[in-house]
Protein backbone atom coordinates (compact mmCIF):
# COMPACT_ATOMS: atom_id res chain seq x y z
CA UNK A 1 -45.42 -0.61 -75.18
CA UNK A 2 -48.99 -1.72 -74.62
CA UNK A 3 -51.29 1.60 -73.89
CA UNK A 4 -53.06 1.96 -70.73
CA UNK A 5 -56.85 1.67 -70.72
CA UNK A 6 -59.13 2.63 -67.83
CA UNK A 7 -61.72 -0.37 -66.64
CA UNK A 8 -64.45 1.23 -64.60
CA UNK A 9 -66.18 -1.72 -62.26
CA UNK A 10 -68.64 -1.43 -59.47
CA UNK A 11 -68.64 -4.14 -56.84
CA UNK A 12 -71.63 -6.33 -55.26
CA UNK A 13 -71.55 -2.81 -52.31
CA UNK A 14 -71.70 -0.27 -54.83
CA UNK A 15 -68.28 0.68 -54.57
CA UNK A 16 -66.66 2.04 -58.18
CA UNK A 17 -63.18 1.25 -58.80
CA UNK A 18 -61.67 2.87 -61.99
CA UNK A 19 -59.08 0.11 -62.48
CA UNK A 20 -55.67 0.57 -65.34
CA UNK A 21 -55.90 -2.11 -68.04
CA UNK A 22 -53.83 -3.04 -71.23
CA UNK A 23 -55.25 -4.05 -74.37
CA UNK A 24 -55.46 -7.66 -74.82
CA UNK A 25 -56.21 -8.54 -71.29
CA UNK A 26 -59.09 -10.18 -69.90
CA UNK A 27 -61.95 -7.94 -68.12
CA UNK A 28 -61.33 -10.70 -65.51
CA UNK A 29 -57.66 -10.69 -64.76
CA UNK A 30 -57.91 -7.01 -63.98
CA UNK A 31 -60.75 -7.14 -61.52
CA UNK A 32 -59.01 -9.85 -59.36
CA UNK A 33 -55.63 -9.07 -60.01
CA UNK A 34 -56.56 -6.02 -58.41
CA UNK A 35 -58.07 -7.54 -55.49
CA UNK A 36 -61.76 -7.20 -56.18
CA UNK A 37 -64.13 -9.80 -54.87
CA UNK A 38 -64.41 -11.92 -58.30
CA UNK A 39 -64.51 -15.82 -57.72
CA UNK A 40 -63.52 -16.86 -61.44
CA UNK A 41 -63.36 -20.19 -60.56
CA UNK A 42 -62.33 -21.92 -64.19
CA UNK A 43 -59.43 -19.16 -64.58
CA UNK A 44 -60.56 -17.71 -67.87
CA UNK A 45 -61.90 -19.95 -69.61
CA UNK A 46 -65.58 -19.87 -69.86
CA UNK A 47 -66.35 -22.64 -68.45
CA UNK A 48 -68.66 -21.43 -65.40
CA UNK A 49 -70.35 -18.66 -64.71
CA UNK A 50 -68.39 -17.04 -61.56
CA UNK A 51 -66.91 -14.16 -63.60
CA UNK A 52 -70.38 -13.01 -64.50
CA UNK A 53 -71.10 -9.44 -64.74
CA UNK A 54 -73.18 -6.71 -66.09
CA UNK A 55 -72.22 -4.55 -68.76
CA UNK A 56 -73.11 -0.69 -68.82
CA UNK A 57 -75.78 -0.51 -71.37
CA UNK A 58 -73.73 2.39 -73.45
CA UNK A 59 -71.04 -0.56 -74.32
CA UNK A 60 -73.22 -3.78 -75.44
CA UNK A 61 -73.15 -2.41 -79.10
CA UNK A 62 -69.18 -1.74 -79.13
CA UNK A 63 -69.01 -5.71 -77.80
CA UNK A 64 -69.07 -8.69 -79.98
CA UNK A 65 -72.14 -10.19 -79.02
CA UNK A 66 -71.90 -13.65 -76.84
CA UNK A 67 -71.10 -16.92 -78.56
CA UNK A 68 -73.88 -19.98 -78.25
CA UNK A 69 -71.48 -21.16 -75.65
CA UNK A 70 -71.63 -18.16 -73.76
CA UNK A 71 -75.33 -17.79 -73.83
CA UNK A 72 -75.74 -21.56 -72.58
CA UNK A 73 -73.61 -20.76 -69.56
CA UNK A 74 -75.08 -17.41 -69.07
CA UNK A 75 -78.46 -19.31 -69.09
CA UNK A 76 -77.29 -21.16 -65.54
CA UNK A 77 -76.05 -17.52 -63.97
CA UNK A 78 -77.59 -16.25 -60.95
CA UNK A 79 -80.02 -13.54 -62.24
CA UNK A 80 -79.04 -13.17 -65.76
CA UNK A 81 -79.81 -10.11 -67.61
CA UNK A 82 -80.08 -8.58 -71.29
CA UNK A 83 -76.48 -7.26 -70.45
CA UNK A 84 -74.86 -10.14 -68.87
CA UNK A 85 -71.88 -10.99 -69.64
CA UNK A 86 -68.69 -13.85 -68.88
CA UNK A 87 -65.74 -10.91 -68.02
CA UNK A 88 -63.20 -13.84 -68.46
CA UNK A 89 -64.31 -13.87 -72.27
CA UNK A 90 -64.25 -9.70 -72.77
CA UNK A 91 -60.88 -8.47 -74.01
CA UNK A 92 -59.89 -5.26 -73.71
CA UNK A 93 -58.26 -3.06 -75.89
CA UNK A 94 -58.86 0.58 -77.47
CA UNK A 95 -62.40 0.66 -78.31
CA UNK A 96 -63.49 -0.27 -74.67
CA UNK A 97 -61.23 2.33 -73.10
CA UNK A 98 -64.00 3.51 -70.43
CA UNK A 99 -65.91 0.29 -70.78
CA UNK A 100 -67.86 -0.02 -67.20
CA UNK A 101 -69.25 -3.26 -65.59
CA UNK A 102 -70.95 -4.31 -62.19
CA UNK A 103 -69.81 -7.07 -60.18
CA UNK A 104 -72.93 -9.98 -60.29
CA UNK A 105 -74.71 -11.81 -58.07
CA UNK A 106 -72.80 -15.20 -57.96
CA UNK A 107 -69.33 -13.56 -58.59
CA UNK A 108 -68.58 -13.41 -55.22
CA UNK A 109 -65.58 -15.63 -53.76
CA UNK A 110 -67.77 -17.14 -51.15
CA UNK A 111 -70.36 -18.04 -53.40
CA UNK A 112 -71.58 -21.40 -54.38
């Protein structure tokens, strides 16, 4: 049986959803399978940058840090950041039991 992790996210409002996860999974399946406002628009597979977020500061160092590929999409996200991140390529599992991101500019379903 897979455990249960806890995903905490804060959306483009400020609201904070602590959200049940299972290791393995995608950061990004669990904020729009829960209905969260996340466009994702490649479904998962790094190939834009609509599943961009920004990662709580106390996690970056328990995250592998972003491929070249990542960083060159990153590069065309709206208002990138030190901490930015592609949720469709962040797995959880264990060690990110707690791990806390923010919904960013750009994510949005409406968005261009």
């Amino acid at each position: 049986m897979a455990s249960e992790l806890t995903l905490h996210v804060t959306d483009r409002g400020g609201g904070r959803h602590a959200l049940m996860a299972f290791d393995g999974a995608s950061v990004m399946d669990f904020i729009r399978d829960n209905g969260l406002p996340i466009k994702a628009a490649c479904g998962g597979v790094g190939a834009c940058v609509s599943c961009h977020v920004y990662v709580a500061e106390e996690w970056l160092d328990k995250l592998a840090p972003p491929t070249a590929a990542e960083s060159v999409r990153l590069a065309d996200a709206v208002a990138p950041q030190d901490n930015s991140r592609l949720c469709c390529l962040l797995r959880m599992s264990a060690g990110l039991d707690g791990l806390a991101v923010t919904l960013a500019p750009g994510s949005e379903p409406d968005a261009g």
